[in-house]
PDB file of N, CA and C in Angstrom:
ATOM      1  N   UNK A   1     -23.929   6.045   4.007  1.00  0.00           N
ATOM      2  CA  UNK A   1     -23.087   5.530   5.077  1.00  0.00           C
ATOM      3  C   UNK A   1     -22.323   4.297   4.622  1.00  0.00           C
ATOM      4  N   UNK A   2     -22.869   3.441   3.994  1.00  0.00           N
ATOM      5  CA  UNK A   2     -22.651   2.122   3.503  1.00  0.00           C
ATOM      6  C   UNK A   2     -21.330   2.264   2.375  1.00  0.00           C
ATOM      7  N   UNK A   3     -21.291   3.316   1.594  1.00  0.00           N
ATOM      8  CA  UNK A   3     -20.364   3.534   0.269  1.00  0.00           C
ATOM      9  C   UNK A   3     -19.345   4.056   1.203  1.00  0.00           C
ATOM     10  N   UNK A   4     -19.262   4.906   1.996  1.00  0.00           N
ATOM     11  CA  UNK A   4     -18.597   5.862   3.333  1.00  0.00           C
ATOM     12  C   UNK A   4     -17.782   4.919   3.329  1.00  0.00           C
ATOM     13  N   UNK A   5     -18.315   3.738   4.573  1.00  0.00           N
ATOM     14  CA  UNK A   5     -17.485   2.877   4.843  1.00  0.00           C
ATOM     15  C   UNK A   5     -16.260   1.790   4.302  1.00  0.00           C
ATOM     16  N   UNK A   6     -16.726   1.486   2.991  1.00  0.00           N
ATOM     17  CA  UNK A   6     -16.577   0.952   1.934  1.00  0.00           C
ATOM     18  C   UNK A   6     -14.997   1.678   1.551  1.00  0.00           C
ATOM     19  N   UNK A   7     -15.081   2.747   1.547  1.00  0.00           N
ATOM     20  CA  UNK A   7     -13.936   3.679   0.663  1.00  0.00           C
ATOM     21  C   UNK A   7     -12.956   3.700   2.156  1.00  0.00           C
ATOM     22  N   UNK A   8     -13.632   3.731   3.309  1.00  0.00           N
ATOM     23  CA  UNK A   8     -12.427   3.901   4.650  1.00  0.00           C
ATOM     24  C   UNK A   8     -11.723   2.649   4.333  1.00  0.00           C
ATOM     25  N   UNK A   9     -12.391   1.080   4.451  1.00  0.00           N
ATOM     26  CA  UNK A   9     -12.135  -0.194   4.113  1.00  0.00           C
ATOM     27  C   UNK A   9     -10.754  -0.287   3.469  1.00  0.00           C
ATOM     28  N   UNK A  10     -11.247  -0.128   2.209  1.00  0.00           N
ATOM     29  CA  UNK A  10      -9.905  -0.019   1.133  1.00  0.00           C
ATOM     30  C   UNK A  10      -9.107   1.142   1.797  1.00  0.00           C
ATOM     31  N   UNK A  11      -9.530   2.178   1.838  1.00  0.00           N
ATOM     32  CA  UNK A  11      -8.254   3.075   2.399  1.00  0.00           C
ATOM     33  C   UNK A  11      -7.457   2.494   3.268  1.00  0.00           C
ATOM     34  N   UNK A  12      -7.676   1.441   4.352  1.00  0.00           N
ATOM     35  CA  UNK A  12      -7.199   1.525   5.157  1.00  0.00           C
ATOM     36  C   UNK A  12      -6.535  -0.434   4.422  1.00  0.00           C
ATOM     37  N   UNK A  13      -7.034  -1.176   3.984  1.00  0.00           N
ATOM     38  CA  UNK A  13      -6.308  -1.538   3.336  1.00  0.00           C
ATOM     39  C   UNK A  13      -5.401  -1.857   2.590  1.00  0.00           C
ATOM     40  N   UNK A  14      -5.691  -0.515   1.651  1.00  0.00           N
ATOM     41  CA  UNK A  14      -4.664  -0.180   0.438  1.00  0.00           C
ATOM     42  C   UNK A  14      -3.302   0.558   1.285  1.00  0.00           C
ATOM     43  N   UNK A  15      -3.352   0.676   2.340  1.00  0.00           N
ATOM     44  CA  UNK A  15      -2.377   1.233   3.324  1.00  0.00           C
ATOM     45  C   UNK A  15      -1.911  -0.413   3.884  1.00  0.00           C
ATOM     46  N   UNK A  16      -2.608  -1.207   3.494  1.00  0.00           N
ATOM     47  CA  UNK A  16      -1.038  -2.657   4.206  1.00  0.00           C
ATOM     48  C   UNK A  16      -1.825  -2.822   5.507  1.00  0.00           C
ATOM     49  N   UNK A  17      -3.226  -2.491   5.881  1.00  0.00           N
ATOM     50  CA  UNK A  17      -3.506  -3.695   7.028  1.00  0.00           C
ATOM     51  C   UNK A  17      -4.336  -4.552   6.383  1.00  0.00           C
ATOM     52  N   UNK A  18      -4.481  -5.663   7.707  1.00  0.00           N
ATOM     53  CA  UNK A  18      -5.076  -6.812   7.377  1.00  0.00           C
ATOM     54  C   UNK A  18      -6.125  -6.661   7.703  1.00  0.00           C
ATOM     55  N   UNK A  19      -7.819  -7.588   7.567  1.00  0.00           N
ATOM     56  CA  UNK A  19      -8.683  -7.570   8.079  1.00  0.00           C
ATOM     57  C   UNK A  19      -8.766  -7.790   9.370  1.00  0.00           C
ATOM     58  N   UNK A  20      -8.077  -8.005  10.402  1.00  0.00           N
ATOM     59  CA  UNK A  20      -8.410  -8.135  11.893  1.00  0.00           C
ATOM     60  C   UNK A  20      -7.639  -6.543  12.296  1.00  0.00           C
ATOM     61  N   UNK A  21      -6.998  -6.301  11.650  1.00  0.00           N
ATOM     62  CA  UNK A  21      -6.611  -4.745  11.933  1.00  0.00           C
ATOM     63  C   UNK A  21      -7.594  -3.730  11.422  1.00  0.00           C
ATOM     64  N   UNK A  22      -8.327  -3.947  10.466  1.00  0.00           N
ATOM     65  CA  UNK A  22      -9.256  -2.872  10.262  1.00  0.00           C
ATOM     66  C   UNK A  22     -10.410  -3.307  10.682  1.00  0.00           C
ATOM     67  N   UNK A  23     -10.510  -3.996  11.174  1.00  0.00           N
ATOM     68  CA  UNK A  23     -11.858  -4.363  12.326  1.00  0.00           C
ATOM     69  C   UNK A  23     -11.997  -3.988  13.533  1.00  0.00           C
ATOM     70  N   UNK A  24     -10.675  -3.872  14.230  1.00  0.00           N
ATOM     71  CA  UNK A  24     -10.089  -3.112  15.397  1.00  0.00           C
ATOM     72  C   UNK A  24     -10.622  -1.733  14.820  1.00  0.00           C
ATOM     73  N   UNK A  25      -9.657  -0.869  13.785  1.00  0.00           N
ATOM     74  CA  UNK A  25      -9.527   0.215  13.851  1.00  0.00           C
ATOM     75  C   UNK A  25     -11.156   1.149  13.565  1.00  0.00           C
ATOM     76  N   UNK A  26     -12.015   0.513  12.966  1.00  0.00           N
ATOM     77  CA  UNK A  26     -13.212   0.616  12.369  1.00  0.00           C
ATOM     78  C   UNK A  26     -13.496   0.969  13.674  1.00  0.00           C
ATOM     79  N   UNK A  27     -14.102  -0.383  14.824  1.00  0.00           N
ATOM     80  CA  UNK A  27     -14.656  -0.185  16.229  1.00  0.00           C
ATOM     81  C   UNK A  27     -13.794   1.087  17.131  1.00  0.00           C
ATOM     82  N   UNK A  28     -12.519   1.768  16.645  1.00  0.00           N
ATOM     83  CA  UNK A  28     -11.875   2.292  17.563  1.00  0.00           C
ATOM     84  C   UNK A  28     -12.853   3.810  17.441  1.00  0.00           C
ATOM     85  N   UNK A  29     -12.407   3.777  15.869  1.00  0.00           N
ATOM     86  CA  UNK A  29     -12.622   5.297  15.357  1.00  0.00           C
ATOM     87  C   UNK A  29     -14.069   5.706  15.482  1.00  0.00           C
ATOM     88  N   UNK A  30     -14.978   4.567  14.598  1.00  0.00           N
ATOM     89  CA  UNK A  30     -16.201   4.944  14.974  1.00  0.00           C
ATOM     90  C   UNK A  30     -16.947   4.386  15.467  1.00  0.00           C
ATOM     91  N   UNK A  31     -16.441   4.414  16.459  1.00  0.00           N
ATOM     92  CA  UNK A  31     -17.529   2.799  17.376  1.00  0.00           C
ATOM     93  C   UNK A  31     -18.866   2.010  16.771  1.00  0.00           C
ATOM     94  N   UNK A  32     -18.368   1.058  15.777  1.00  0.00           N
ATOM     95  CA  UNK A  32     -19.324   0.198  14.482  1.00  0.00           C
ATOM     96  C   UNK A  32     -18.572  -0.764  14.307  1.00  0.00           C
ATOM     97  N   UNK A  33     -19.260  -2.181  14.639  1.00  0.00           N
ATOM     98  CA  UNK A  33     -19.055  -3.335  14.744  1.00  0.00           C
ATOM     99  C   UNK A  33     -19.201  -3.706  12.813  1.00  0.00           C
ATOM    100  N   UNK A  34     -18.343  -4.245  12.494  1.00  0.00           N
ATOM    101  CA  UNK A  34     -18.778  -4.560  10.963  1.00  0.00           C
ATOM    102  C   UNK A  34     -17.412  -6.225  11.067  1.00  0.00           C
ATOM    103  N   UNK A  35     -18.324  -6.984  10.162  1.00  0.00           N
ATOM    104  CA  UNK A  35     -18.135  -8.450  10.590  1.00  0.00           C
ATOM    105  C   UNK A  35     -16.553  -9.037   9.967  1.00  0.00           C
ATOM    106  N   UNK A  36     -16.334  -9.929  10.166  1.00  0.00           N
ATOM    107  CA  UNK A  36     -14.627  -9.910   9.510  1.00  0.00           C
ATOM    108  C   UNK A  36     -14.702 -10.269   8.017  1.00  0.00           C
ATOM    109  N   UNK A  37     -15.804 -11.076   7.447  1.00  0.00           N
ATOM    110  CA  UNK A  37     -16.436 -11.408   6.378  1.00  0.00           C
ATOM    111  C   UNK A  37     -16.730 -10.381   5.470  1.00  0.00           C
ATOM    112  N   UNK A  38     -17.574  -9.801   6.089  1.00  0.00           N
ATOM    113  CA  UNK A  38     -17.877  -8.496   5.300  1.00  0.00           C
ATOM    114  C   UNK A  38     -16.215  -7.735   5.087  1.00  0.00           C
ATOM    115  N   UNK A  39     -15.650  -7.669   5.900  1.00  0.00           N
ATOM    116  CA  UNK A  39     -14.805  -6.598   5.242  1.00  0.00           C
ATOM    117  C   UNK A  39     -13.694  -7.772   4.041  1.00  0.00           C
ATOM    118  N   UNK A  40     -13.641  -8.404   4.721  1.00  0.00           N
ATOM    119  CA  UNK A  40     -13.301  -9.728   3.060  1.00  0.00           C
ATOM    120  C   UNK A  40     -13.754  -9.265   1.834  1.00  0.00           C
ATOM    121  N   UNK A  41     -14.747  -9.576   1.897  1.00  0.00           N
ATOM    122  CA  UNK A  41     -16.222  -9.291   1.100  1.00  0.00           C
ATOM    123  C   UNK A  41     -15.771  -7.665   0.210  1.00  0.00           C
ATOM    124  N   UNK A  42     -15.619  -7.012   0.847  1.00  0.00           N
ATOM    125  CA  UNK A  42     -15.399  -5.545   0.006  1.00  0.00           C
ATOM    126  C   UNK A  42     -13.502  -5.586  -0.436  1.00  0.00           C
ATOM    127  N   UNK A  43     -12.438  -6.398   0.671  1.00  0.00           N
ATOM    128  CA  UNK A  43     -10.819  -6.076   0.252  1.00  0.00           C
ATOM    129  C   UNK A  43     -11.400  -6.903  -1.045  1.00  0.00           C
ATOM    130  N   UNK A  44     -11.527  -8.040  -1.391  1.00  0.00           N
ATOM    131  CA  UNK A  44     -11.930  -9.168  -2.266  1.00  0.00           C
ATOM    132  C   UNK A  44     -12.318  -8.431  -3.376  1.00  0.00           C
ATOM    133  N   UNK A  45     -13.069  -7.403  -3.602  1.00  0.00           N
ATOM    134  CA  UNK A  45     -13.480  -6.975  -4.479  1.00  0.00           C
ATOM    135  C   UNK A  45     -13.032  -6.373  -5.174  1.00  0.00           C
ATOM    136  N   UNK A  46     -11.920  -5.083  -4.469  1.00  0.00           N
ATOM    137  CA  UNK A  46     -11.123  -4.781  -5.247  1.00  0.00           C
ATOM    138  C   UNK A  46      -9.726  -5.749  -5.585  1.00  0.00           C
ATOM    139  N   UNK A  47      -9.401  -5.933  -4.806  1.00  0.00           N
ATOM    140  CA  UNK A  47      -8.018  -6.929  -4.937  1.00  0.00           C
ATOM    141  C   UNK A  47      -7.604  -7.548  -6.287  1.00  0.00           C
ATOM    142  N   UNK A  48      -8.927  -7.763  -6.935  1.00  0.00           N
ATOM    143  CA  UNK A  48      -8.197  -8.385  -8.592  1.00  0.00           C
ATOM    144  C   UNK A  48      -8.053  -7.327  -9.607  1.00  0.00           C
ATOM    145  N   UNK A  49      -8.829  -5.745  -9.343  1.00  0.00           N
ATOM    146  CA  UNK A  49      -8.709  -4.815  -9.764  1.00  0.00           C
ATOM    147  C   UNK A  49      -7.111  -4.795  -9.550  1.00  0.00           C
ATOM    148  N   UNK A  50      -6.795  -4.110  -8.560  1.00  0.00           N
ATOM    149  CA  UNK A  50      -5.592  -3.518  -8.021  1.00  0.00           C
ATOM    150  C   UNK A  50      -4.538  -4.716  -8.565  1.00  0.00           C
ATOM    151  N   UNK A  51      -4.587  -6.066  -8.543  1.00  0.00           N
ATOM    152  CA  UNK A  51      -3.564  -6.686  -8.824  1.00  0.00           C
ATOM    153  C   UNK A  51      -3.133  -6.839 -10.568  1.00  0.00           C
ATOM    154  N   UNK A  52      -4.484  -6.179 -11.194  1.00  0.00           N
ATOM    155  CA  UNK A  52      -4.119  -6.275 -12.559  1.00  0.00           C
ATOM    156  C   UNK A  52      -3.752  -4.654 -12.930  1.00  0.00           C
ATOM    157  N   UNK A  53      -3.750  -3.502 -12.253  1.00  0.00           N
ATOM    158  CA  UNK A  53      -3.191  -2.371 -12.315  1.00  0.00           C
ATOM    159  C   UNK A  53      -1.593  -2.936 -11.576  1.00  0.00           C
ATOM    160  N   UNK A  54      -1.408  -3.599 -11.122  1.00  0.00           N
ATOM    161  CA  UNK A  54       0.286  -3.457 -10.594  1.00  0.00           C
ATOM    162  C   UNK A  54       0.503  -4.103 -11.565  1.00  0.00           C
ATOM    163  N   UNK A  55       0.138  -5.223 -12.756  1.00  0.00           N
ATOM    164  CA  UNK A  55       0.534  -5.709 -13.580  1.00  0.00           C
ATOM    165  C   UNK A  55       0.814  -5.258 -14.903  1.00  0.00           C
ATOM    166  N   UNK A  56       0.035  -3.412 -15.062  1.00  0.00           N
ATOM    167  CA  UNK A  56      -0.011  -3.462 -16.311  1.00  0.00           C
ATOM    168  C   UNK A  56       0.888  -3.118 -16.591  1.00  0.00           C
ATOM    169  N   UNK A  57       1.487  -3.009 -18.417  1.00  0.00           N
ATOM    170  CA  UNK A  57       2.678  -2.588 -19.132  1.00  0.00           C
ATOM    171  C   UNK A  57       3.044  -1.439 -18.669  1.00  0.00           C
ATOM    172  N   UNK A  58       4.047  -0.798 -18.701  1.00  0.00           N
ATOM    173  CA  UNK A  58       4.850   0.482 -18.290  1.00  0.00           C
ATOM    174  C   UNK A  58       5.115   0.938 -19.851  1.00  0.00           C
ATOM    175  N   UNK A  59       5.653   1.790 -20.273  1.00  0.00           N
ATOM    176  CA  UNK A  59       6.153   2.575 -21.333  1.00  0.00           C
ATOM    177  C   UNK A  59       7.745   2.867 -21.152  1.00  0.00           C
ATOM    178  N   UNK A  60       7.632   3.129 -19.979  1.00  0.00           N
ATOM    179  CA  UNK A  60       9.077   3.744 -19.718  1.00  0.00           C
ATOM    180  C   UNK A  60       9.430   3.413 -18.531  1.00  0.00           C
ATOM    181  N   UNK A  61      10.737   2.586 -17.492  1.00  0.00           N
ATOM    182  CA  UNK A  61      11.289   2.119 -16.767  1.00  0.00           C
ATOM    183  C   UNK A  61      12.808   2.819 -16.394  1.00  0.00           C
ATOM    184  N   UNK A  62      12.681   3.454 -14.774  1.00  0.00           N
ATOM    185  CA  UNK A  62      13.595   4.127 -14.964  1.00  0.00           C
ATOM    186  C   UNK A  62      14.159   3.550 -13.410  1.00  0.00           C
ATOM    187  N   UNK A  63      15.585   3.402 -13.137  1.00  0.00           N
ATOM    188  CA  UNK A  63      15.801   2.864 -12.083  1.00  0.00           C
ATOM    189  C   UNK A  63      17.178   4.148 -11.576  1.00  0.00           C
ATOM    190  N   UNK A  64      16.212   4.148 -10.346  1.00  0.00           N
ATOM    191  CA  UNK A  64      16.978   5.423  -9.705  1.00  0.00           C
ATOM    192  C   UNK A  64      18.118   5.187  -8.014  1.00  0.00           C
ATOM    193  N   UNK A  65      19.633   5.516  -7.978  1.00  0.00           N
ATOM    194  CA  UNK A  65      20.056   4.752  -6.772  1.00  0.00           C
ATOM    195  C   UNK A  65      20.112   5.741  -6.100  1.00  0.00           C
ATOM    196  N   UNK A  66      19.841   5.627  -4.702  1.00  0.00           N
ATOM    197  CA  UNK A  66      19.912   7.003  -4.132  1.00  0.00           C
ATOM    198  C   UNK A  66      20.806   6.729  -2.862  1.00  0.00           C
ATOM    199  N   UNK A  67      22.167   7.147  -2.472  1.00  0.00           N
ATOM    200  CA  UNK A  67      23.378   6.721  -1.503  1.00  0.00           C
ATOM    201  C   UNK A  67      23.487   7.580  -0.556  1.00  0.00           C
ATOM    202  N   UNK A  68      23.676   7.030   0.509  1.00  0.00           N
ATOM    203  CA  UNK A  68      23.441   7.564   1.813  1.00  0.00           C
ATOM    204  C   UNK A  68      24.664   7.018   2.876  1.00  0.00           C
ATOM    205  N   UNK A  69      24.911   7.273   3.680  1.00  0.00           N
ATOM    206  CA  UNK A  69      25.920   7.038   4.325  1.00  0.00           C
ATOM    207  C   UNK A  69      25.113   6.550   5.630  1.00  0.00           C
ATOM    208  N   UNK A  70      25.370   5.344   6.228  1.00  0.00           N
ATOM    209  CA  UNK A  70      25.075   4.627   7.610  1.00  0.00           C
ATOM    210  C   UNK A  70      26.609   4.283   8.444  1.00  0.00           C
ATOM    211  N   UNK A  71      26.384   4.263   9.954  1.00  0.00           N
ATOM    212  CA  UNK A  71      27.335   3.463  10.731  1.00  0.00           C
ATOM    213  C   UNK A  71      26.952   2.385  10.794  1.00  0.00           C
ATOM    214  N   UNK A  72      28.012   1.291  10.431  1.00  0.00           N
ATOM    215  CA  UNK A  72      27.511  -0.151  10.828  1.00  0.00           C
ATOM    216  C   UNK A  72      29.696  -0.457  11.347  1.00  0.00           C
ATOM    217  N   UNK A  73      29.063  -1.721  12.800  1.00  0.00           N
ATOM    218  CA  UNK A  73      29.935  -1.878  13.163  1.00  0.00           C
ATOM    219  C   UNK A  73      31.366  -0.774  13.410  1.00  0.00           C
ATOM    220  N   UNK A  74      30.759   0.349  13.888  1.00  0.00           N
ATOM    221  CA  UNK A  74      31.686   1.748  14.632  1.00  0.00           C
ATOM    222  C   UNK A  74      32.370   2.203  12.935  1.00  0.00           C
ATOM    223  N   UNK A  75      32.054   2.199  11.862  1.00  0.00           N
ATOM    224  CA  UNK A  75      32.412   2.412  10.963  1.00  0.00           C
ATOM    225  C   UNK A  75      31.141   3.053   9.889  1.00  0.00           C
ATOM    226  N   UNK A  76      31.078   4.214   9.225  1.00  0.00           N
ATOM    227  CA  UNK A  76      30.512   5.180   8.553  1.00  0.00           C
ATOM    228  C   UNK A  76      31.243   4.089   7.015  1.00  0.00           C
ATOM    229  N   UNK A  77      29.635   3.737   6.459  1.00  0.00           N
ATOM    230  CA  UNK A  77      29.711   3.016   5.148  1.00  0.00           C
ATOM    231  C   UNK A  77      28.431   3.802   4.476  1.00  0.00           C
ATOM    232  N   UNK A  78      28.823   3.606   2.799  1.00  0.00           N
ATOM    233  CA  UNK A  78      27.848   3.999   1.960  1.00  0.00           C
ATOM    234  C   UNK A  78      26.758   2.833   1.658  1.00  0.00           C
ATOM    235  N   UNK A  79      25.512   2.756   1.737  1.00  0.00           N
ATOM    236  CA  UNK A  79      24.457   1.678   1.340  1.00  0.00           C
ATOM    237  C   UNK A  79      23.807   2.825   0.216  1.00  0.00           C
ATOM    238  N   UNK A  80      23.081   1.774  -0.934  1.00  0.00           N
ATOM    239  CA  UNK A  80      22.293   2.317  -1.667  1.00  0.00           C
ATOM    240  C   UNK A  80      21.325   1.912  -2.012  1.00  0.00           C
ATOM    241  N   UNK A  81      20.138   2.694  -2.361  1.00  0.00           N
ATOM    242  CA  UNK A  81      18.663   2.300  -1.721  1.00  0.00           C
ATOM    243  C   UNK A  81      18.504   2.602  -3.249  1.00  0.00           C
ATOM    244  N   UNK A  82      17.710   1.315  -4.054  1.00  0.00           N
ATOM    245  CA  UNK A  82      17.476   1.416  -5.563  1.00  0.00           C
ATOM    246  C   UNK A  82      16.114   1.445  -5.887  1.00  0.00           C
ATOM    247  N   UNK A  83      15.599   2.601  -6.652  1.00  0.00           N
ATOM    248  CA  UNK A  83      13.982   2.488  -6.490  1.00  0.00           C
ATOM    249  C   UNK A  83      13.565   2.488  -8.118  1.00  0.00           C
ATOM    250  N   UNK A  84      12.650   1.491  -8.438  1.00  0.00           N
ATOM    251  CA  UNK A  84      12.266   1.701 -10.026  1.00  0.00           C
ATOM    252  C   UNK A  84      11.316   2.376 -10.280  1.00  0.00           C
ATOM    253  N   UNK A  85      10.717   3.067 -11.000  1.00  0.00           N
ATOM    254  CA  UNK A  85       9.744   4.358 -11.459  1.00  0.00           C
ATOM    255  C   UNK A  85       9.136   3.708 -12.679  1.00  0.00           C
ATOM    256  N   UNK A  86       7.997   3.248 -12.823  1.00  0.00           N
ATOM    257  CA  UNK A  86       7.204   3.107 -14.300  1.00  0.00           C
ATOM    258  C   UNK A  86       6.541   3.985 -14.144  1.00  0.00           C
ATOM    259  N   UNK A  87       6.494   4.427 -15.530  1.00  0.00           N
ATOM    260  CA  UNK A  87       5.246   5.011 -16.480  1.00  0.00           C
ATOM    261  C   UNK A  87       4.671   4.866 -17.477  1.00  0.00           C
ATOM    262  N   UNK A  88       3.012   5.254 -17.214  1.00  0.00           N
ATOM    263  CA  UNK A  88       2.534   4.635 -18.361  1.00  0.00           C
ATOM    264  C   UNK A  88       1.682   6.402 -18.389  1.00  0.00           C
ATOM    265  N   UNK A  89       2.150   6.713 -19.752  1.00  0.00           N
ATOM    266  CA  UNK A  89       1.673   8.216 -20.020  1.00  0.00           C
ATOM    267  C   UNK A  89       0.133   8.526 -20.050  1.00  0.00           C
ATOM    268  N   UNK A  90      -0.753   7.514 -20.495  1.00  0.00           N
ATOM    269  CA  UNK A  90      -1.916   7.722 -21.197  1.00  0.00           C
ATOM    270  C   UNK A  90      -2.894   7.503 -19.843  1.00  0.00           C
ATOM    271  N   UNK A  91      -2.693   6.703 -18.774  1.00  0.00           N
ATOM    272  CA  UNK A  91      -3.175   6.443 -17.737  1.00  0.00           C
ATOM    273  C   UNK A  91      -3.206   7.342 -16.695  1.00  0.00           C
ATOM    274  N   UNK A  92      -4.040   7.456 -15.962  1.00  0.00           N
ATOM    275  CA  UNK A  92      -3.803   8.274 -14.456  1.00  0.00           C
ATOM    276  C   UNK A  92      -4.836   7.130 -13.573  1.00  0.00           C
ATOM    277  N   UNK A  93      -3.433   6.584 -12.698  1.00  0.00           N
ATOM    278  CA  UNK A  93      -3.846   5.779 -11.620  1.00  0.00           C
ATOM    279  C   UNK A  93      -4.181   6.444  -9.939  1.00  0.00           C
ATOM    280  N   UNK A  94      -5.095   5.543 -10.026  1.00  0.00           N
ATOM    281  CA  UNK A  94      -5.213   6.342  -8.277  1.00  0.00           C
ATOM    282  C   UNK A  94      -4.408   5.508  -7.549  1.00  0.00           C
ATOM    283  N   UNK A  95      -4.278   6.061  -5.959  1.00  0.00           N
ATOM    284  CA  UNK A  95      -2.929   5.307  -5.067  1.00  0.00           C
ATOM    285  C   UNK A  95      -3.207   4.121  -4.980  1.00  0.00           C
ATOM    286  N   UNK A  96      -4.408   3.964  -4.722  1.00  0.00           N
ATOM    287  CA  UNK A  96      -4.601   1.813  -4.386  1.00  0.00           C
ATOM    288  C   UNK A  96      -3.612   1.548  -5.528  1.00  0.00           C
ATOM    289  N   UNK A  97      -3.092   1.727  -6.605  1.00  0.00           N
ATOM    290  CA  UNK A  97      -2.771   1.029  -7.243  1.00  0.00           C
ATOM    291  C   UNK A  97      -1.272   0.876  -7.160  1.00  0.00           C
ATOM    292  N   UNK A  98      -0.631   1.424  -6.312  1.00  0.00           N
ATOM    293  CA  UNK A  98       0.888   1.501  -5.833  1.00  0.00           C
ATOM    294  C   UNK A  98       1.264   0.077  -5.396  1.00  0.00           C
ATOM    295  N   UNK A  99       2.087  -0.271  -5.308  1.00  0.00           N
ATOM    296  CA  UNK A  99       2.405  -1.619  -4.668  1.00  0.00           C
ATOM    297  C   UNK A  99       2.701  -1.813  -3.289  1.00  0.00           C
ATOM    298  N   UNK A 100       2.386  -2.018  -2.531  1.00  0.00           N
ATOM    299  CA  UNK A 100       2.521  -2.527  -1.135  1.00  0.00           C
ATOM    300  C   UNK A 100       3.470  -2.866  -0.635  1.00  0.00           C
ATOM    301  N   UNK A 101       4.298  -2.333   0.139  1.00  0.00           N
ATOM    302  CA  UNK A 101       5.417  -3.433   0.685  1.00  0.00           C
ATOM    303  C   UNK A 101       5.355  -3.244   2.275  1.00  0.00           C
ATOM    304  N   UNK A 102       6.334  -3.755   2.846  1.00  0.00           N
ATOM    305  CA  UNK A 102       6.262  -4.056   4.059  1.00  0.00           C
ATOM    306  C   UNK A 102       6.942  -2.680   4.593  1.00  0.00           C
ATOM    307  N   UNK A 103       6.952  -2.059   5.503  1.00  0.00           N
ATOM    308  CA  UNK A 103       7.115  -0.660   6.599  1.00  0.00           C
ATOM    309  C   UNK A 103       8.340  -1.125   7.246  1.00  0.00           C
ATOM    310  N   UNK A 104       9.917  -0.767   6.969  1.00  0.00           N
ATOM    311  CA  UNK A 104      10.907  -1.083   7.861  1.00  0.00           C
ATOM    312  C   UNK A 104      11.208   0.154   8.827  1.00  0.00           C
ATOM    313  N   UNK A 105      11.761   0.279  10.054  1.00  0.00           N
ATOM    314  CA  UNK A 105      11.917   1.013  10.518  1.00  0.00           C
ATOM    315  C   UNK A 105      11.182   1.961  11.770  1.00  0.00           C
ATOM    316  N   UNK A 106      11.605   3.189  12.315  1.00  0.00           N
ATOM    317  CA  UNK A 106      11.033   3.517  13.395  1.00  0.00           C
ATOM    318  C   UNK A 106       9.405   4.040  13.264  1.00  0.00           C
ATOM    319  N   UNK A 107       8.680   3.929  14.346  1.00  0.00           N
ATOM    320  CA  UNK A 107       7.106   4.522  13.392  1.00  0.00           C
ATOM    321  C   UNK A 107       6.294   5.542  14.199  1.00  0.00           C
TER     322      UNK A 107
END
């Protein structure tokens, strides 16, 4: 039960909430009180893992623009949304190790 929880923790971490959000969501889903410390206690643990996998060397760097057409101000304009791609061939990372960013948009 204890390892169970542990892996929801980070899951639900490595997804961009905070500890007072997965303390909520913990009590929602499975009605289990677990302390705000404790879940510190386990993000903390991985966190220097994961921050030295977003750090490591790449091999290959590829930057991709992808253009789309928006209305802004009653007028149809092109914006372009630029995304970079590393790889490192010899590695196979699991998702915690993606980088985090912030969620814009409708949800």
């Amino acid at each position: 039960m204890i390892k169970c929880l542990e892996n929801i923790i980070i899951s639900l971490y490595a997804k961009g909430m905070i500890v007072s959000d997965i303390d909520e969501k913990v009590k929602e889903l499975y009605d289990f009180e677990i302390s705000s410390s404790a879940i510190s206690i386990i993000t903390n643990a991985v966190a220097t893992e994961m921050v030295s996998c977003q750090n490591r060397p790449l091999e290959d760097l590829y930057l991709i623009g992808i253009v789309f057409d928006v209305r802004e101000n009653s007028k149809v304009i092109s914006k372009t949304i630029y995304l970079a791609v590393g790889l490192h061939r010899e590695v196979k990372l699991p998702l915690e190790c993606f980088q985090r960013t912030k969620r814009y948009g409708a949800e």
